[in-house]
Every structure is written in C-alpha cells, then in structure tokens.
C-alpha atoms as a PDB file:
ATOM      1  CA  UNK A   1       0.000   0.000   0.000  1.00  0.00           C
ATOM      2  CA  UNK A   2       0.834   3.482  -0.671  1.00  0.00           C
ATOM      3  CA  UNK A   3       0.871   5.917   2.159  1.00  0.00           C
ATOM      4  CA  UNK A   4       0.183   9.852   0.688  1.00  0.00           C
ATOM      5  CA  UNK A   5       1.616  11.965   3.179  1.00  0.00           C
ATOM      6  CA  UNK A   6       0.562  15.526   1.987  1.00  0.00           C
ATOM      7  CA  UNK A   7       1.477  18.857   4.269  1.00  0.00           C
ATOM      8  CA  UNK A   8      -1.308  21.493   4.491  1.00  0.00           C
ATOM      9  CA  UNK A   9      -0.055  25.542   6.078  1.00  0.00           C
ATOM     10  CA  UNK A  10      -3.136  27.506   5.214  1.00  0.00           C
ATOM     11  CA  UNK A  11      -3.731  25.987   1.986  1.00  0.00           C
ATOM     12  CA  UNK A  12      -7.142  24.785   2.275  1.00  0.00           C
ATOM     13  CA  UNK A  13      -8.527  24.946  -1.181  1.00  0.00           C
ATOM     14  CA  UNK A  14      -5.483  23.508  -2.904  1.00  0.00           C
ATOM     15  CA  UNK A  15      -5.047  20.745  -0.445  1.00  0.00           C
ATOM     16  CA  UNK A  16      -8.533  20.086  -0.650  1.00  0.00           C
ATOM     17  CA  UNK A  17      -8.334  20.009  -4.828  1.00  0.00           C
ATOM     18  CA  UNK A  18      -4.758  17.539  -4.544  1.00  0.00           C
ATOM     19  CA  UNK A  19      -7.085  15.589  -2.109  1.00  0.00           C
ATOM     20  CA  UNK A  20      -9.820  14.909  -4.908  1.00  0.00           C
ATOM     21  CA  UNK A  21      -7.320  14.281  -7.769  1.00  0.00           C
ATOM     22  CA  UNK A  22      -5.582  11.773  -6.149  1.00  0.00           C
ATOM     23  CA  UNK A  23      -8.775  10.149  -5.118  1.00  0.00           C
ATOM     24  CA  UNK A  24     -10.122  10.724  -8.550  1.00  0.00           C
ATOM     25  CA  UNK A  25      -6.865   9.592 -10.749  1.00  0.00           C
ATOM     26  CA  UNK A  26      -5.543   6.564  -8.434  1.00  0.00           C
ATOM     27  CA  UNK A  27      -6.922   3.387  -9.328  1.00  0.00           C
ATOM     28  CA  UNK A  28      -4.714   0.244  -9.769  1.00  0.00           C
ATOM     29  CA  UNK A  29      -2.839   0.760  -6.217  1.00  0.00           C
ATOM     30  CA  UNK A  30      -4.302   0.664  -2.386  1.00  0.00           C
ATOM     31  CA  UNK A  31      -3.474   3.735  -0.906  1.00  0.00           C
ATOM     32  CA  UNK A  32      -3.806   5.988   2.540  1.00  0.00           C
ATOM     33  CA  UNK A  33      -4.103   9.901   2.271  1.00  0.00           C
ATOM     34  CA  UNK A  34      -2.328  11.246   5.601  1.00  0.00           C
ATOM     35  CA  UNK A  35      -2.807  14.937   5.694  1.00  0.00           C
ATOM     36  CA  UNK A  36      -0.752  16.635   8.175  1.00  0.00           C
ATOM     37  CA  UNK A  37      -1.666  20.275   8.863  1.00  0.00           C
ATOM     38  CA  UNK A  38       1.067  22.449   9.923  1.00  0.00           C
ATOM     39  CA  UNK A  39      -0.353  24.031  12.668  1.00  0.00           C
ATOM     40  CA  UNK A  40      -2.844  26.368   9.952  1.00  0.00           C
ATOM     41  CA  UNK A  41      -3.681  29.934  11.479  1.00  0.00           C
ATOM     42  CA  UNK A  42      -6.216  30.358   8.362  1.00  0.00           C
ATOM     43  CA  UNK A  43      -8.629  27.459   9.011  1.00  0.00           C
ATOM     44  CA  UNK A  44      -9.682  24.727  10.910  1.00  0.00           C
ATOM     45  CA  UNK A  45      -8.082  21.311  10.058  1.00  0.00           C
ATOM     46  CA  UNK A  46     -11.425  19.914  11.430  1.00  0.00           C
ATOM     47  CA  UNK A  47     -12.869  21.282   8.023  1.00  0.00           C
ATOM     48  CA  UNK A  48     -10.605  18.602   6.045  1.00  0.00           C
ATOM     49  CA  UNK A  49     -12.489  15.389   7.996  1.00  0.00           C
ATOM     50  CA  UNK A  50     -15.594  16.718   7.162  1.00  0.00           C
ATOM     51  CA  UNK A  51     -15.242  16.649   2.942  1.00  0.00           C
ATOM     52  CA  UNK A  52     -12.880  13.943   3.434  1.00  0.00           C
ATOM     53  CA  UNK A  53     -14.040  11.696   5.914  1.00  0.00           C
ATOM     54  CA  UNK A  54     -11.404   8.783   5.342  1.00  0.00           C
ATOM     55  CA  UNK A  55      -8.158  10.618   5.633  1.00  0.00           C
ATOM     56  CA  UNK A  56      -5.766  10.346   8.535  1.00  0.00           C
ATOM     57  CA  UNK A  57      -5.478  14.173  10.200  1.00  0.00           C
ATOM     58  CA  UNK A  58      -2.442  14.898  11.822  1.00  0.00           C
ATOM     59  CA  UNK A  59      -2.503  17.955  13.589  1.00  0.00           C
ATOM     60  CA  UNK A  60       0.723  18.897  14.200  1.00  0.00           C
ATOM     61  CA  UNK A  61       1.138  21.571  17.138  1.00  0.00           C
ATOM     62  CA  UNK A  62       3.637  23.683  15.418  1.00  0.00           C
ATOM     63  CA  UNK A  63       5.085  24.363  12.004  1.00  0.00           C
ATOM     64  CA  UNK A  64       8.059  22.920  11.973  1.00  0.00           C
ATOM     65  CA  UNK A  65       8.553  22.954   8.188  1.00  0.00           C
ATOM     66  CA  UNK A  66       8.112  20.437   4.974  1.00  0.00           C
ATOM     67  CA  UNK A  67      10.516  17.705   6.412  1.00  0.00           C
ATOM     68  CA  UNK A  68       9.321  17.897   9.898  1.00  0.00           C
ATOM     69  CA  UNK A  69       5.615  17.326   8.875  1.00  0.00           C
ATOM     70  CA  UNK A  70       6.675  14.752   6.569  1.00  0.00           C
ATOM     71  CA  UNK A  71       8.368  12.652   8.857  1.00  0.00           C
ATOM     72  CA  UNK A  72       5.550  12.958  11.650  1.00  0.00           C
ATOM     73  CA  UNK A  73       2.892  12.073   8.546  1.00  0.00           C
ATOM     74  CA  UNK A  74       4.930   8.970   7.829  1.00  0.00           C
ATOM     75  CA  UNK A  75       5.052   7.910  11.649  1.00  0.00           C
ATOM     76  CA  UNK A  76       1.384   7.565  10.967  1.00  0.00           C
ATOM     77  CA  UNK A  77       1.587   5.581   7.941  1.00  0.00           C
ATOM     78  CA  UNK A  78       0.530   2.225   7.860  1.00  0.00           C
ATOM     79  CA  UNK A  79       2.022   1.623   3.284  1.00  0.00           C
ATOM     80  CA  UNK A  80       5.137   0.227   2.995  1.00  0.00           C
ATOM     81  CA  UNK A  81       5.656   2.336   0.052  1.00  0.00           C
ATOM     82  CA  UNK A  82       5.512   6.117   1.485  1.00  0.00           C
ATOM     83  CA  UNK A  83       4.724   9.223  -1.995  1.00  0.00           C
ATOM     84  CA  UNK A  84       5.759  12.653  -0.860  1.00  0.00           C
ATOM     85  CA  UNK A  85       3.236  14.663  -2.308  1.00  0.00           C
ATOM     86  CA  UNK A  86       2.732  18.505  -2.547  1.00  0.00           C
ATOM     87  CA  UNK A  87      -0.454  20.338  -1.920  1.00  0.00           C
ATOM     88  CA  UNK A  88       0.241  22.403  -4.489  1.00  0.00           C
ATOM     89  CA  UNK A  89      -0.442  19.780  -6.723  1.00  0.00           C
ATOM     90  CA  UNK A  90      -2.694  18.414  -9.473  1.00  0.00           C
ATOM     91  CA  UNK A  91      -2.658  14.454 -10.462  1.00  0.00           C
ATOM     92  CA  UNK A  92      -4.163  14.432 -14.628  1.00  0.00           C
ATOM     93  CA  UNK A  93      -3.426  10.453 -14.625  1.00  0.00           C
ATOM     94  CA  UNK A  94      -2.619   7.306 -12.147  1.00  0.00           C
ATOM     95  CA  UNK A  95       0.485   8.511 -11.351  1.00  0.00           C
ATOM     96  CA  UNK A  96       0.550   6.892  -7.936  1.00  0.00           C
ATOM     97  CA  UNK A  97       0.135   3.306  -9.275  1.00  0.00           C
ATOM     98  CA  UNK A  98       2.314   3.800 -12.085  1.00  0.00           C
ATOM     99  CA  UNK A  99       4.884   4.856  -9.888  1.00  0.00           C
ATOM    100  CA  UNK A 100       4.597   2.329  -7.425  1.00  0.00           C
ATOM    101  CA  UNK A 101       4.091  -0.734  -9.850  1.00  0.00           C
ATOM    102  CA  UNK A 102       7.741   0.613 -11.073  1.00  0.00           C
ATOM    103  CA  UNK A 103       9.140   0.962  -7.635  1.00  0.00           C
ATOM    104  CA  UNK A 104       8.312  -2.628  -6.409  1.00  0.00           C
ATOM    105  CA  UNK A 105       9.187  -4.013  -9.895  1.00  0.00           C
ATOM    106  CA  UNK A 106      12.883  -2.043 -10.278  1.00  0.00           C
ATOM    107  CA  UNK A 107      16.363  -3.540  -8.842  1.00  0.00           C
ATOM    108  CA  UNK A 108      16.481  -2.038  -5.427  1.00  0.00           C
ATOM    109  CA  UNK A 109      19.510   0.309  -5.799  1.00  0.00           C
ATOM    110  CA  UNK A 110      16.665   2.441  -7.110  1.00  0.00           C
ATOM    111  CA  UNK A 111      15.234   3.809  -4.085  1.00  0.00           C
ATOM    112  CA  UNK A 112      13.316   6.955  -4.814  1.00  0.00           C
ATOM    113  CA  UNK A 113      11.214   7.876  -7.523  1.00  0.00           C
ATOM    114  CA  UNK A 114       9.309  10.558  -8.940  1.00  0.00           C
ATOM    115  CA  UNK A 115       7.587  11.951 -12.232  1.00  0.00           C
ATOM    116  CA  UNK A 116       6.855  14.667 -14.837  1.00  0.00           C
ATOM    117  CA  UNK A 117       5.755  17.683 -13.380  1.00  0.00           C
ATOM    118  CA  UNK A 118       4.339  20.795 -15.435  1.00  0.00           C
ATOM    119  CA  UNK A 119       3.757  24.499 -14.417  1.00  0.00           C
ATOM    120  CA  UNK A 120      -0.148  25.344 -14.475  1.00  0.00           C
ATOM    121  CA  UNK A 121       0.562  26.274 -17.961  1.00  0.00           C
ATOM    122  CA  UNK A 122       1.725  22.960 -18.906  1.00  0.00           C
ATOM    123  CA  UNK A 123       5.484  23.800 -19.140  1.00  0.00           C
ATOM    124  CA  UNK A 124       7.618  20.978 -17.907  1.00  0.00           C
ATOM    125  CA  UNK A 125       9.006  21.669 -14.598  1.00  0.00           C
ATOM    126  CA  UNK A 126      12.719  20.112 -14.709  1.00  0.00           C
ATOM    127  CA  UNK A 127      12.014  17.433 -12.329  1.00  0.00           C
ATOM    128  CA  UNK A 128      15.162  15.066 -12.977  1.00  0.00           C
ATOM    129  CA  UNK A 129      17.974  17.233 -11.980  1.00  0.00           C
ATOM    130  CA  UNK A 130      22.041  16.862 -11.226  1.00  0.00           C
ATOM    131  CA  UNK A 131      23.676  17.304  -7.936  1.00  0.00           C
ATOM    132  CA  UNK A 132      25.872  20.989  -8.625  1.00  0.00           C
ATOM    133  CA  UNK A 133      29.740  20.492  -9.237  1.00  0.00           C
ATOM    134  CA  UNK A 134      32.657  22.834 -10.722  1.00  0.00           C
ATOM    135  CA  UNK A 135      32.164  21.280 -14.175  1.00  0.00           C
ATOM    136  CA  UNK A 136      28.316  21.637 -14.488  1.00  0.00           C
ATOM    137  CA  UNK A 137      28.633  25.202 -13.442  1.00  0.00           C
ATOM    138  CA  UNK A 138      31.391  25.779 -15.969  1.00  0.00           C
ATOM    139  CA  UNK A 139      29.785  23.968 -18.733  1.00  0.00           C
ATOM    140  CA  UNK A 140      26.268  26.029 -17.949  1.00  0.00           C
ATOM    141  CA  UNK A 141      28.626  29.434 -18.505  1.00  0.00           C
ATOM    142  CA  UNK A 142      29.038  27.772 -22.115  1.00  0.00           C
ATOM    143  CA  UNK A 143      26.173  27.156 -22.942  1.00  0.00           C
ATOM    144  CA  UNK A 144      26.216  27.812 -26.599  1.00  0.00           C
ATOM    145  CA  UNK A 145      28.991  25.399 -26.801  1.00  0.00           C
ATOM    146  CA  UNK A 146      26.733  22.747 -25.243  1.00  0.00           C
ATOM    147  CA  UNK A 147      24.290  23.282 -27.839  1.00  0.00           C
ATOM    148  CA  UNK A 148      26.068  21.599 -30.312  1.00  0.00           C
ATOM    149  CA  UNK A 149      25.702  18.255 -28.562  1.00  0.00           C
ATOM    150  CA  UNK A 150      22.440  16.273 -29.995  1.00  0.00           C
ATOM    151  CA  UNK A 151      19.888  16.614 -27.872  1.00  0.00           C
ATOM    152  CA  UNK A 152      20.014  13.249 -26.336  1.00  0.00           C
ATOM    153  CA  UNK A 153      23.656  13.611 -24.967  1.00  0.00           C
ATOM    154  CA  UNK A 154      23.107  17.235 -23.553  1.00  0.00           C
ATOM    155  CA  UNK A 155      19.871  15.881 -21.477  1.00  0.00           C
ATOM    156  CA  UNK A 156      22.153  12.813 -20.079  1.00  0.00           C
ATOM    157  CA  UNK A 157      25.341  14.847 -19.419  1.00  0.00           C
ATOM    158  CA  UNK A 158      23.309  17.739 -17.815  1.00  0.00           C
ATOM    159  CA  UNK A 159      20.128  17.145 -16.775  1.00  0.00           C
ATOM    160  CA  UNK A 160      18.575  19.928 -14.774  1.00  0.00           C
ATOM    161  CA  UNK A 161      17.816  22.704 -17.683  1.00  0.00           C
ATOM    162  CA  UNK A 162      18.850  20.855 -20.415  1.00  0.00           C
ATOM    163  CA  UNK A 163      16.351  18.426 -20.268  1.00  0.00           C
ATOM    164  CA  UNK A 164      12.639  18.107 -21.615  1.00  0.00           C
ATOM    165  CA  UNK A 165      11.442  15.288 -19.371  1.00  0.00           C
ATOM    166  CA  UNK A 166      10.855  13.258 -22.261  1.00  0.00           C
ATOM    167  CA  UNK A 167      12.314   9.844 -21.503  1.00  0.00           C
ATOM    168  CA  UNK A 168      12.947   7.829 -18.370  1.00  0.00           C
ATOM    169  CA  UNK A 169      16.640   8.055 -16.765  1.00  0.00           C
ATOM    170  CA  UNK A 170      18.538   8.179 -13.632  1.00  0.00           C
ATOM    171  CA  UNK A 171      18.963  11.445 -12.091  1.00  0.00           C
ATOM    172  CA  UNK A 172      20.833  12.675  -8.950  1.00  0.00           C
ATOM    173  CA  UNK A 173      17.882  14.280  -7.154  1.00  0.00           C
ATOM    174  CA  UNK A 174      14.134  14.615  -7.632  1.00  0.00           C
ATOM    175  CA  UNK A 175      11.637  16.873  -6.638  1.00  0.00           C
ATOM    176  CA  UNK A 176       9.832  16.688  -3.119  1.00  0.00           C
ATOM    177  CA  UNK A 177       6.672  17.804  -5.032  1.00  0.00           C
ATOM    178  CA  UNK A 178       6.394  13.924  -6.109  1.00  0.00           C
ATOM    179  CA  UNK A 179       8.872  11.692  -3.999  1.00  0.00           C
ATOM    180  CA  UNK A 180       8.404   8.573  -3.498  1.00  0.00           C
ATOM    181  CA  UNK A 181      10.213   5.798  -1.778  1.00  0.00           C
ATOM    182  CA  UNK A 182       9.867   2.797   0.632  1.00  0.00           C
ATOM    183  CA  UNK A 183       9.430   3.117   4.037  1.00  0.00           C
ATOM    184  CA  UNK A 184      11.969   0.407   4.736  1.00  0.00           C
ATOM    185  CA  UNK A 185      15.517   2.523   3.574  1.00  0.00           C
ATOM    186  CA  UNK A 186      14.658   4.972   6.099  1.00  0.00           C
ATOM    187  CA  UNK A 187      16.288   2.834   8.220  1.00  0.00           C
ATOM    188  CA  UNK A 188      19.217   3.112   6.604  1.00  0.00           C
ATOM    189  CA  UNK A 189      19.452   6.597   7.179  1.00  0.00           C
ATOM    190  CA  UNK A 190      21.831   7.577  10.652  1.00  0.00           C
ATOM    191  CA  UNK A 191      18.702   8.958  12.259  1.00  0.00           C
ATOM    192  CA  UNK A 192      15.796   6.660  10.261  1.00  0.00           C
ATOM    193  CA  UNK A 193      14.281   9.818   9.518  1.00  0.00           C
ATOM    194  CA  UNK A 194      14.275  12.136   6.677  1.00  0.00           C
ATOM    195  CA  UNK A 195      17.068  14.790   7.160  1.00  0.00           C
ATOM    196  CA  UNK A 196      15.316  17.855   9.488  1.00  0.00           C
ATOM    197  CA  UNK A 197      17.793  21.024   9.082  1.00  0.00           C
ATOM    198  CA  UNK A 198      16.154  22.575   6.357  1.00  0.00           C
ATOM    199  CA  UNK A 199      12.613  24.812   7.059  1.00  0.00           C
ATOM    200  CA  UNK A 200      11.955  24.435   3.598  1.00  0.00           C
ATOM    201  CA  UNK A 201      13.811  24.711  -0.098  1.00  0.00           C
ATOM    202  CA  UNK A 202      16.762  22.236  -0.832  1.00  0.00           C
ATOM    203  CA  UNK A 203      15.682  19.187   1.824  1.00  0.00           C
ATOM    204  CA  UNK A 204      14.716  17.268  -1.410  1.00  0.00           C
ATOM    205  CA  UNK A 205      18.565  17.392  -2.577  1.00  0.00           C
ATOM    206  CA  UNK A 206      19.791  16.864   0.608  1.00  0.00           C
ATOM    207  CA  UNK A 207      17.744  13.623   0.778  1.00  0.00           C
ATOM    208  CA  UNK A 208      18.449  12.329  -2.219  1.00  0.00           C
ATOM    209  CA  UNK A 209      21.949  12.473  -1.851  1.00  0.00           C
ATOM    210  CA  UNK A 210      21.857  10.774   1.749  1.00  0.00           C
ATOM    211  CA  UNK A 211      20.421   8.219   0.387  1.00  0.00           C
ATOM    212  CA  UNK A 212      22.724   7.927  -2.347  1.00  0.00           C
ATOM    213  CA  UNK A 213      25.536   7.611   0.385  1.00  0.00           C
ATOM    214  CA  UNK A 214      23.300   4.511   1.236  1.00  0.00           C
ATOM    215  CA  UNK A 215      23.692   3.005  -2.191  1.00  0.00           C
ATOM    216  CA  UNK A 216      19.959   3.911  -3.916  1.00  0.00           C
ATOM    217  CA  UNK A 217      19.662   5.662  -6.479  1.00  0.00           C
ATOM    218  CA  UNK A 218      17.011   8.455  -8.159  1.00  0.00           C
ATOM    219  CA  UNK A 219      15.137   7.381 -11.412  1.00  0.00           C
ATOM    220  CA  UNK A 220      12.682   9.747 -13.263  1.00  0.00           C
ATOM    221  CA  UNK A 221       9.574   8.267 -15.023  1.00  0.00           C
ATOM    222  CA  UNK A 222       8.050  10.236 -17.694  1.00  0.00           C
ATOM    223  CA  UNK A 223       5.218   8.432 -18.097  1.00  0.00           C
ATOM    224  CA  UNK A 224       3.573  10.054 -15.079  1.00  0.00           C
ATOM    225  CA  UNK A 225       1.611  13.553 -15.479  1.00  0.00           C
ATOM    226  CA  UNK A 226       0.705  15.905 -12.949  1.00  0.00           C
ATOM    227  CA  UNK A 227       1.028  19.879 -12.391  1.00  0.00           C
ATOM    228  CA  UNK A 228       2.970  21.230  -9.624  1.00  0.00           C
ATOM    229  CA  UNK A 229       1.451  24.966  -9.520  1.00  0.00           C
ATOM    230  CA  UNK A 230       4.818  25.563  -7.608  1.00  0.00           C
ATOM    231  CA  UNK A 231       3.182  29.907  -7.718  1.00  0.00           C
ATOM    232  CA  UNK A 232       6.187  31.741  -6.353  1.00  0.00           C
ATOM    233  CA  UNK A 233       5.837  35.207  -5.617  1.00  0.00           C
ATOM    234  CA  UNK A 234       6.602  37.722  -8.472  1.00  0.00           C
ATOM    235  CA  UNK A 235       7.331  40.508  -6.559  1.00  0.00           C
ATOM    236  CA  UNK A 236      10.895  41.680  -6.240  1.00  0.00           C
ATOM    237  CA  UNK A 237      12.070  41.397  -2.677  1.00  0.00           C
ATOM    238  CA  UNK A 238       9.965  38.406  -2.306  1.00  0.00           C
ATOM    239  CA  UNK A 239      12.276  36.849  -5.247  1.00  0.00           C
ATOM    240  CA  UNK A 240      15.493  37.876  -3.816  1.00  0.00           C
ATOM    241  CA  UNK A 241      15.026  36.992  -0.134  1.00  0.00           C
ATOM    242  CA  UNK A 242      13.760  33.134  -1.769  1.00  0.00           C
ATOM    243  CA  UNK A 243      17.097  33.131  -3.869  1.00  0.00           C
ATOM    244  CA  UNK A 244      19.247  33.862  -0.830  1.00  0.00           C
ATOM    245  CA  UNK A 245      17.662  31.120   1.238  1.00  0.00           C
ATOM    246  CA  UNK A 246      17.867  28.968  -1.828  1.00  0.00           C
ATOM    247  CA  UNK A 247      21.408  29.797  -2.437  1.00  0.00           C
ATOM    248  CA  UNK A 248      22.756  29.768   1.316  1.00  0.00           C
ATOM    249  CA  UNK A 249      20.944  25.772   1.116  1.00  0.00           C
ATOM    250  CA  UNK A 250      22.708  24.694  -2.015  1.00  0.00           C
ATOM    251  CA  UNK A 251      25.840  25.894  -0.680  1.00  0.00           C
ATOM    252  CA  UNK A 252      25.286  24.057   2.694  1.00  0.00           C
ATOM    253  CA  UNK A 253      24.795  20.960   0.579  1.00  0.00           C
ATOM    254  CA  UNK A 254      27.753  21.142  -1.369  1.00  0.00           C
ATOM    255  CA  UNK A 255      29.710  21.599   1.983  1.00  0.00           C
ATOM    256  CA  UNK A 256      28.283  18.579   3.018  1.00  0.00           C
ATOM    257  CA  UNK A 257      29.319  16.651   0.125  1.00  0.00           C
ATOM    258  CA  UNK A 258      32.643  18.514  -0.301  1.00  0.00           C
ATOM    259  CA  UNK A 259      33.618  19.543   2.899  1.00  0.00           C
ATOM    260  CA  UNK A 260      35.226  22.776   4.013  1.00  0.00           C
ATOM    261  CA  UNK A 261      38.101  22.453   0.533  1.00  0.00           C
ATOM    262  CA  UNK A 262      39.456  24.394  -2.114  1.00  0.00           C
ATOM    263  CA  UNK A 263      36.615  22.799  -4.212  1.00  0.00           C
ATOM    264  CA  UNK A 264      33.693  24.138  -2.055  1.00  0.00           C
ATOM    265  CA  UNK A 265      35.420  27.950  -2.114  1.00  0.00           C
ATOM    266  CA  UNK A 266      35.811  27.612  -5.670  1.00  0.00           C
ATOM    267  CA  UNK A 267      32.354  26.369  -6.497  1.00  0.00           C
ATOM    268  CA  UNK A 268      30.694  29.277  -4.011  1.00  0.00           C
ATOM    269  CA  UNK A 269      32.423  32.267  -6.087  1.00  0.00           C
ATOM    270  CA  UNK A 270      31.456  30.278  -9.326  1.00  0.00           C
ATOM    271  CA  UNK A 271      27.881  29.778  -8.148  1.00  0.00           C
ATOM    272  CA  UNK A 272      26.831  32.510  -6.440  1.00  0.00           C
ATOM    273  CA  UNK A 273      28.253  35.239  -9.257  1.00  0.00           C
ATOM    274  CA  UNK A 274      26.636  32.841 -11.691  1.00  0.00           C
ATOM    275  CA  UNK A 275      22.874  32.991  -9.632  1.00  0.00           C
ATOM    276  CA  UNK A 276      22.883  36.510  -8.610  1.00  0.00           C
ATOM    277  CA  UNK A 277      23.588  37.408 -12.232  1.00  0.00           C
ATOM    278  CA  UNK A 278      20.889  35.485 -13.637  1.00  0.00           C
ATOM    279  CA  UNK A 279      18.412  36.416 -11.503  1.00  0.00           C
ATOM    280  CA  UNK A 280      19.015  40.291 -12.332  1.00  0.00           C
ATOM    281  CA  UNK A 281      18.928  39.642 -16.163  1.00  0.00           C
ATOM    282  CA  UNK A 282      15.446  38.056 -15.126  1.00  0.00           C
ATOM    283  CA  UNK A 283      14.464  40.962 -13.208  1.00  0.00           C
ATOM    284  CA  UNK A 284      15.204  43.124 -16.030  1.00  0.00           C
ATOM    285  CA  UNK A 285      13.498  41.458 -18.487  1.00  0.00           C
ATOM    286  CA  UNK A 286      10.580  41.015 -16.247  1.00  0.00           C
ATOM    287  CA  UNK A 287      10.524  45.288 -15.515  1.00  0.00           C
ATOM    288  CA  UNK A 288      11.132  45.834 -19.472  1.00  0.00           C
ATOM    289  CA  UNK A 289       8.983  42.967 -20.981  1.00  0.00           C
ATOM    290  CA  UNK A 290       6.464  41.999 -18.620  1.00  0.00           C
ATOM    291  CA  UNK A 291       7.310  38.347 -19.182  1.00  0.00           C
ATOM    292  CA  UNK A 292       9.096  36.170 -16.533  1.00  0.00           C
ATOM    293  CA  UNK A 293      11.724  33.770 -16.899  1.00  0.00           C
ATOM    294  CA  UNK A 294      11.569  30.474 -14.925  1.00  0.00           C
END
C-alpha cells in the first residue's frame, strides 16, 4: 500500500483540490491519504475530515517545516511504500500506481522515484535534476557550446535545464513535489528519519543524496503527469530573499558533500556570481517585458 503523506499551512482549497485528484486519478494501487496540517492559522483542520471523511489528520502543534511534517505524517503511515506529495499539486493520470508498480518491480539500488511535473501552464518543470559540481557550473557558462551536442547527450550529461522530461533516466535528485520511496531505507538513514535542518527549499537534494551515500539511487519516469502549480511570488524582494535562502541551502549541501576544501570555495564564487547574475537579467526582463523567466 501506498501511504500519501501531503502537508497542508493555510492551503485549504489547494489541499482540498490535490485531495480529490488523487482520489479521482488513483486506481490500480491501495493507498492511505495522511494529511498533516502544519499548525494552519487560516482554518480549521477539522474542516478537512468533514469533505474527506477517510483521511488520517495529523494535527501537528507547530510548524516545523516540509521535512518535519513529513516525517511525523509517515510515523502515521501504515504503506510500505511512502509518496511525498505537494499540496500544491494536481494528479491528470494514475500517477501513484504507475509509480509504485515501477518501484516494487525495479532492482532495489533504485530507491526513490518521482515523475513529470508541469507548471499550471503545462510547461515541464525540470524534475530530474544533477547534484551541482565545478564542471556543471562551468559547462552552464558555455552554454552555446553545449548546444552543439544532440539533444540526447546534452539531457544525459546535464540534466537539470537541459532536459525536456521526455524519456525515463537516472537522475541525482528529484523533486519533493512527487517523492516517493519505501518506508523500509529509512532505516538506513543515521537517524531513520528524513534529514530535518532545512525549514523548507533544498531538503529534497539533501535527501536524495543521503540516500545515495546509502547506495539507492534516483530514477525519473516520464510516463507520469501531474502539475505542480509551484506559484512563487513575483514581486521583487519576495524573489530575492527566496534566492538567498535557496542559495545559502545549495551551498550548505555542497559543503556537506565537499567539505570545508578548495573545491567548495571555488564552487561558491562560481555559483553565487553565476545565480545573482541570472536572476538580475530576469528581473530586467521582467521590468522591461512583462514576461518572466523560470
């Protein structure tokens, strides 16, 4: 069985609407829905058990951010299969069981899994990404040059960016949006729990690679279709302040992989330059254009 552990903080009508389409799209898989509300200020969790009368409610007494919740939803799951899911999300087919049926059917060095994931607008979302390094960042700066790689060899090399979610591969790390996994290689984690010292933004990486140091690995299927409205703020500060958390958390993780080197040093000046630039060119051409770049 699949356990659905999905996070509510004053979200009511879109966890309500991920609610219905995974009860409307999930059909060839048994499955839980354990809703844990983050201590909502905005309504009453109550509300949830009364158009949803066979969920498990978790209140939990404080919001202690997306991995906390997650890891006291899956204390309450009963699946040995445990799907990650945002409330910010939309399933438009059986995602669930297509994901699972792969999952208990794969070589088990494959231990998470997750899907195609589109914007509200139906762009693809890049969902199968790389874990950052030195070259990656490099080979990003040139990215004309990397254009004239067929497309097939650019997606594999690079992932991330450079890739239209259009056939199924290994990846480094996967969206939390969709993350699925079995419950059992928790306990091969050091604290059988999913890693805590993130709020929010970045945990998913962090995971993915800790349980690459336990020898699974990340696949992307995509075969799977949902939309991950994923509606971040357009306004300014609201941008920046979300690309300095975002940055300070990649730069944590590479730390962690790295250590305190030469490497980690020389892949902060790289990255950050490389970020803050990009995200005033998008600024610009949002204030000139109107349009915004993803």
């Amino acid at each position: 069985m699949v356990s659905v552990i999905i996070i509510n903080y004053n979200t009511f009508q879109l966890t309500c609407d991920c609610i219905r389409s995974v009860q409307r799209a999930t059909k060839d898989v048994a499955y839980e829905i354990v809703l844990v509300d983050n201590a909502s200020t905005k309504e009453n969790p109550d509300d949830f058990l009364v158009q949803f009368p066979n969920i498990k409610l978790v209140k939990n007494p404080v919001n202690g951010g997306f991995a906390q919740g997650n890891n006291l939803g899956i204390k309450h799951a009963t699946g040995d299969i445990i799907l990650l899911l945002n409330s910010d999300t939309i399933l438009h087919d059986d995602s669930i069981s297509k994901a699972a049926s792969f999952l208990q059917s794969c070589s088990r060095d494959i231990g998470v899994v997750s899907g195609h994931l589109t914007y509200a607008d139906g762009k693809y979302q890049h969902n199968a990404r790389a874990f950052r390094s030195i070259r990656n960042e490099v080979l990003d700066l040139l990215r004309p040059l990397l254009m004239l790689i067929p497309y097939r060899g650019r997606a594999t090399l690079m992932l991330n960016q450079y890739f239209k979610g259009d056939f199924d591969t290994y990846c480094d790390w996967v969206s939390g949006a969709f993350f699925m996994f079995r419950k059992e290689i928790l306990n091969d984690l050091p604290e059988r729990k999913l890693d805590e010292r993130f709020f929010m933004y970045g945990e998913d990486q962090l995971w993915c690679y800790q349980f690459r140091q336990e020898g699974y690995r990340c696949y992307f299927l995509s075969d799977t279709k949902l939309i991950h409205i994923a509606n971040a703020s357009t306004e300014p500060a609201k941008q920046l302040k979300l690309l300095k958390t975002m940055i300070n958390h990649e730069l944590e993780i590479i730390r962690y992989r790295k250590g305190p080197s030469l490497y980690y040093y020389l892949f902060s000046m790289i990255f950050v330059a490389k970020e803050r630039g990009r995200y005033y060119i998008k600024l610009i051409v949002q204030k000139m254009f109107n349009y915004r770049i993803r």
